[in-house]
N, C-alpha and C. Protein backbone atom coordinates (compact mmCIF):
# COMPACT_ATOMS: atom_id res chain seq x y z
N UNK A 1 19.05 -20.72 21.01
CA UNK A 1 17.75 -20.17 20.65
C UNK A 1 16.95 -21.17 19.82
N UNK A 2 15.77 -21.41 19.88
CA UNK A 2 14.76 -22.33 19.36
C UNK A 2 14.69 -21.28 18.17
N UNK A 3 14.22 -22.02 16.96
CA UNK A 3 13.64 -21.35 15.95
C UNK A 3 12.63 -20.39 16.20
N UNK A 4 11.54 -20.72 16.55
CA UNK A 4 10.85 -19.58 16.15
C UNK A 4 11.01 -18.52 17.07
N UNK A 5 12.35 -17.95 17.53
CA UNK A 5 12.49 -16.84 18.51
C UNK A 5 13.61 -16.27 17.34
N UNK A 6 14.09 -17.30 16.74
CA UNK A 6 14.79 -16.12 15.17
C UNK A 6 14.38 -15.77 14.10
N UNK A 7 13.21 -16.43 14.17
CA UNK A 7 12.52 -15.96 12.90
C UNK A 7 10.83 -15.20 13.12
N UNK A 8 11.21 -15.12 14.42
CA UNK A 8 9.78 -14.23 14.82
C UNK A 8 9.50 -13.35 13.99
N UNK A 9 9.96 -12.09 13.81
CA UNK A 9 10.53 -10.70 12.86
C UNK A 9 10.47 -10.60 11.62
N UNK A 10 10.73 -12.09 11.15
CA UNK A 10 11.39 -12.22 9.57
C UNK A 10 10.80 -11.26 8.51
N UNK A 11 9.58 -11.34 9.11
CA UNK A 11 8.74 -10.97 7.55
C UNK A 11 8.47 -9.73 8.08
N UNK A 12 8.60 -9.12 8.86
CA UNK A 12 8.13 -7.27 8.94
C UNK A 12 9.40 -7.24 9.17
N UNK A 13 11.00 -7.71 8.54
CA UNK A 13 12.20 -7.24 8.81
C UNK A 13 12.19 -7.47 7.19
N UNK A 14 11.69 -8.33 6.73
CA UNK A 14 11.87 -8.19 5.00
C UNK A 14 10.74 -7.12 4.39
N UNK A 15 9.95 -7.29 5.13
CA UNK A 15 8.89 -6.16 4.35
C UNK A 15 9.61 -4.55 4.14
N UNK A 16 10.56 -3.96 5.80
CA UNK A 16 11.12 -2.62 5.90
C UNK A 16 12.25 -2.75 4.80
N UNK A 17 12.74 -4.01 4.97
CA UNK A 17 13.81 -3.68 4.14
C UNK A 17 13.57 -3.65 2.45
N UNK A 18 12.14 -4.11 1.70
CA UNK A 18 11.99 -4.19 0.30
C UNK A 18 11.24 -2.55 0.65
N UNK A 19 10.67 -2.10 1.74
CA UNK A 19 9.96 -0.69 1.50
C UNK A 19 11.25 0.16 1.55
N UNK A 20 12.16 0.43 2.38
CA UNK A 20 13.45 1.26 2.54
C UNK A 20 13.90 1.47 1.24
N UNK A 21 14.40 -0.29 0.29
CA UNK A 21 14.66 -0.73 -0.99
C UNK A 21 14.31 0.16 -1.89
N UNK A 22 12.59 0.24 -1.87
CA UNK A 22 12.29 1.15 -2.84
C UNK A 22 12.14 3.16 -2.82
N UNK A 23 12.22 3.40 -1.51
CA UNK A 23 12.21 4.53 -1.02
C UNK A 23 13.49 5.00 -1.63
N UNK A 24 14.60 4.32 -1.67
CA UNK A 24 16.04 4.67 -2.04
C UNK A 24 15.65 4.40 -3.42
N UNK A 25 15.11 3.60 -3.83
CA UNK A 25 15.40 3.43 -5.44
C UNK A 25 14.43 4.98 -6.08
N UNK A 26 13.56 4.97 -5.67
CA UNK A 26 12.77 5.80 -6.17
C UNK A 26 13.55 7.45 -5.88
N UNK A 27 13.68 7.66 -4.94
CA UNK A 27 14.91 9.06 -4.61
C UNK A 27 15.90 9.01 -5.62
N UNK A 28 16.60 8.20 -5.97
CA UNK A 28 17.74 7.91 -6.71
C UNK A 28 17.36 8.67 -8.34
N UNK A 29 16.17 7.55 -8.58
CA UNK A 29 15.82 7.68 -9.83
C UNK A 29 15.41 9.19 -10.02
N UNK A 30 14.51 9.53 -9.07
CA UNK A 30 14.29 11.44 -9.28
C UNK A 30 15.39 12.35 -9.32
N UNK A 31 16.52 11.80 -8.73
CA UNK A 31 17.75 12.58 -8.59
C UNK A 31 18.66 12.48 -10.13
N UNK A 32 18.31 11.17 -10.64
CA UNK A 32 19.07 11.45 -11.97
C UNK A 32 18.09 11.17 -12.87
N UNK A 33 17.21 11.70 -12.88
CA UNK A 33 15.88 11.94 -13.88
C UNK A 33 16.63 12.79 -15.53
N UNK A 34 16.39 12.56 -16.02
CA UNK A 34 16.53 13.93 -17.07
C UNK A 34 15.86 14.52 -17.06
N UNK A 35 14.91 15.10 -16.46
CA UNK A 35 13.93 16.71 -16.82
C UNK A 35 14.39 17.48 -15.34
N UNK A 36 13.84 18.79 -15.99
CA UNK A 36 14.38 19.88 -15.33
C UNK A 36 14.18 19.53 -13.81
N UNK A 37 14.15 20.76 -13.08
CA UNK A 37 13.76 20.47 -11.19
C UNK A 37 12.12 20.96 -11.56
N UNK A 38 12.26 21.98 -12.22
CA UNK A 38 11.01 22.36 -12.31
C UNK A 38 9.45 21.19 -12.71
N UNK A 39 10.05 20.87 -13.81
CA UNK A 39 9.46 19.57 -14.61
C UNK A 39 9.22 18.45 -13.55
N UNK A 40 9.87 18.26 -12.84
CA UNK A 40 10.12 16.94 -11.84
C UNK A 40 9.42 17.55 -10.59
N UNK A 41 9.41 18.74 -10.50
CA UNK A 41 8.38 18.80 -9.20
C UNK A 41 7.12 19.10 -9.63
N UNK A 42 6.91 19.46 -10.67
CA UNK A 42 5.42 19.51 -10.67
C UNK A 42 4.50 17.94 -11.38
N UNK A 43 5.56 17.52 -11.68
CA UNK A 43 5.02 15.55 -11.62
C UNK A 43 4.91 14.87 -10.24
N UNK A 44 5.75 15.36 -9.39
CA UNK A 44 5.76 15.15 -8.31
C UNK A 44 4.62 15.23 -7.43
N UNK A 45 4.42 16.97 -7.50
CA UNK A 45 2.96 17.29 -6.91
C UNK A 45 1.83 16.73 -7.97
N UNK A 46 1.73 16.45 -9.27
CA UNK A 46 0.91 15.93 -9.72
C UNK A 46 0.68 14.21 -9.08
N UNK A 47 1.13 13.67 -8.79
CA UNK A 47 1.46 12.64 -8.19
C UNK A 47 0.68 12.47 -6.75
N UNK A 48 1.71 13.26 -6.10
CA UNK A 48 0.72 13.34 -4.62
C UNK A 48 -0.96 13.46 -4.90
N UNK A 49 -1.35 14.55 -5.85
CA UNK A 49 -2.30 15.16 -5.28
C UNK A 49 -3.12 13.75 -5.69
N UNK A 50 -2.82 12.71 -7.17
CA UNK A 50 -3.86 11.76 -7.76
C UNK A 50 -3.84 10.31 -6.23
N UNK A 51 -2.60 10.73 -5.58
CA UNK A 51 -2.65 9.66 -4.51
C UNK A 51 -3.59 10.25 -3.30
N UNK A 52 -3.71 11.80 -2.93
CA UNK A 52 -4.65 12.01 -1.77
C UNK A 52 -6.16 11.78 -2.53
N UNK A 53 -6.05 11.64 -3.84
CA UNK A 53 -7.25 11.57 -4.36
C UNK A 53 -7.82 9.96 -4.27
N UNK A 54 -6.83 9.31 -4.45
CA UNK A 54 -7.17 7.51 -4.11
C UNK A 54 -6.99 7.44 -2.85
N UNK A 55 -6.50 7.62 -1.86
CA UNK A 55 -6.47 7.73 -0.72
C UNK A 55 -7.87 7.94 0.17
N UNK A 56 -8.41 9.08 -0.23
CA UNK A 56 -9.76 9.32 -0.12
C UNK A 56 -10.52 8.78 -0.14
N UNK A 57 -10.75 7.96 -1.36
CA UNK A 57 -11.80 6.69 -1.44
C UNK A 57 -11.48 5.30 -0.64
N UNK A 58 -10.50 5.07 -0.21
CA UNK A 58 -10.37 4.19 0.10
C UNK A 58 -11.36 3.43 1.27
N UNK A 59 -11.71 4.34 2.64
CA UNK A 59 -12.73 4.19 3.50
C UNK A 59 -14.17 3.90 2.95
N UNK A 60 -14.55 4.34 2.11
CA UNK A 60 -15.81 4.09 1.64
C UNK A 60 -15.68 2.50 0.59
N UNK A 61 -14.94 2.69 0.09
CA UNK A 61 -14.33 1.30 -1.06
C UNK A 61 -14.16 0.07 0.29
N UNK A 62 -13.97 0.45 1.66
CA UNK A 62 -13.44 -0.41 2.37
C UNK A 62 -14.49 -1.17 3.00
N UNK A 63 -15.55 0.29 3.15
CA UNK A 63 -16.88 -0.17 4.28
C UNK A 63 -17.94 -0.90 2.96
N UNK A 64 -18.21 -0.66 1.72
CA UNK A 64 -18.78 -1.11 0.79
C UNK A 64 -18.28 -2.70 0.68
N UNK A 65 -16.91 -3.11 0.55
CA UNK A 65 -16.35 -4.40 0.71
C UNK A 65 -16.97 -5.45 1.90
N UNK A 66 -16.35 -4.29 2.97
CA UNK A 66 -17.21 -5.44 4.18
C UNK A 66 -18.83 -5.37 4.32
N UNK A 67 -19.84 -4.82 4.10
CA UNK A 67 -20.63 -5.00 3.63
C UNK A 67 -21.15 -5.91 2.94
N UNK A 68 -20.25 -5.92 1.39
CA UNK A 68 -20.91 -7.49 0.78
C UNK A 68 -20.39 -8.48 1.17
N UNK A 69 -19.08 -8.44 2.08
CA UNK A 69 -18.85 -9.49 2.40
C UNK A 69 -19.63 -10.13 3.76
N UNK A 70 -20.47 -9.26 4.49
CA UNK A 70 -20.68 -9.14 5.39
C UNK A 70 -22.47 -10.23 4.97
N UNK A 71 -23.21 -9.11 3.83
CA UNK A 71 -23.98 -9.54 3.10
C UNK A 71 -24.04 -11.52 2.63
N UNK A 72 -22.95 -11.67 2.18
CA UNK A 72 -22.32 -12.67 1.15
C UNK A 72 -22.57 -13.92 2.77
N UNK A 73 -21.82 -13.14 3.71
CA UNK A 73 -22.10 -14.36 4.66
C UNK A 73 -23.34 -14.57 5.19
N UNK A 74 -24.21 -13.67 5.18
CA UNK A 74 -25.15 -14.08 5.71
C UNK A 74 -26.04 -14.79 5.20
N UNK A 75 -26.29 -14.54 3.75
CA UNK A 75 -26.81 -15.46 2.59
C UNK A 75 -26.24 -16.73 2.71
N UNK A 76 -25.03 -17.34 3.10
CA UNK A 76 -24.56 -18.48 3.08
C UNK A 76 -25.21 -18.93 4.50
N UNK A 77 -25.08 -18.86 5.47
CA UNK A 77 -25.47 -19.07 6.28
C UNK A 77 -26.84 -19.59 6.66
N UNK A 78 -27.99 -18.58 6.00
CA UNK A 78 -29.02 -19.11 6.18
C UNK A 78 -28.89 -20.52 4.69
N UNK A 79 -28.63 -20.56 3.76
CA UNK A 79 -28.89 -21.71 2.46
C UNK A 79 -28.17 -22.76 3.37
N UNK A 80 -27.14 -23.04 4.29
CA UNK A 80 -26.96 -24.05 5.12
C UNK A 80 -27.33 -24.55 6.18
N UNK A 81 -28.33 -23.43 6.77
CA UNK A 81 -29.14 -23.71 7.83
C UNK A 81 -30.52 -24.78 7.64
């Protein structure tokens, strides 16, 4: 095998394996938490809900970005023309 047919993968085979990494670490850690179940699930759902809340913005935060970047080039463009 030529190199780059073994290392095609590499990096979305290291990326699953540091995301898996932390999926287990983070389970782990909730499992031997010291606060109650009760306590730990409602941090939990406090949690989710502040992430569907950033989550949300994200499309508008995204189209505002390309925009100025969109902006940003075109200003360059014409000062080199």
């Amino acid at each position: 095998m030529r190199q780059t047919e073994q290392t095609s993968g590499g990096g979305f085979s290291l990326l699953f394996a540091f995301l898996g990494g932390a999926l287990v670490g983070g389970i782990v850690a909730v499992l031997y938490a010291p606060r109650s179940g009760a306590e730990t699930r409602r941090r939990m759902v406090g949690a989710v809900d502040e992430t569907k809340g950033l989550a949300s913005r994200v499309p508008e935060a995204f189209r505002e970005a390309s925009s100025a970047a969109q902006d940003a080039f075109k200003a360059s463009m014409k000062e080199s023309a």
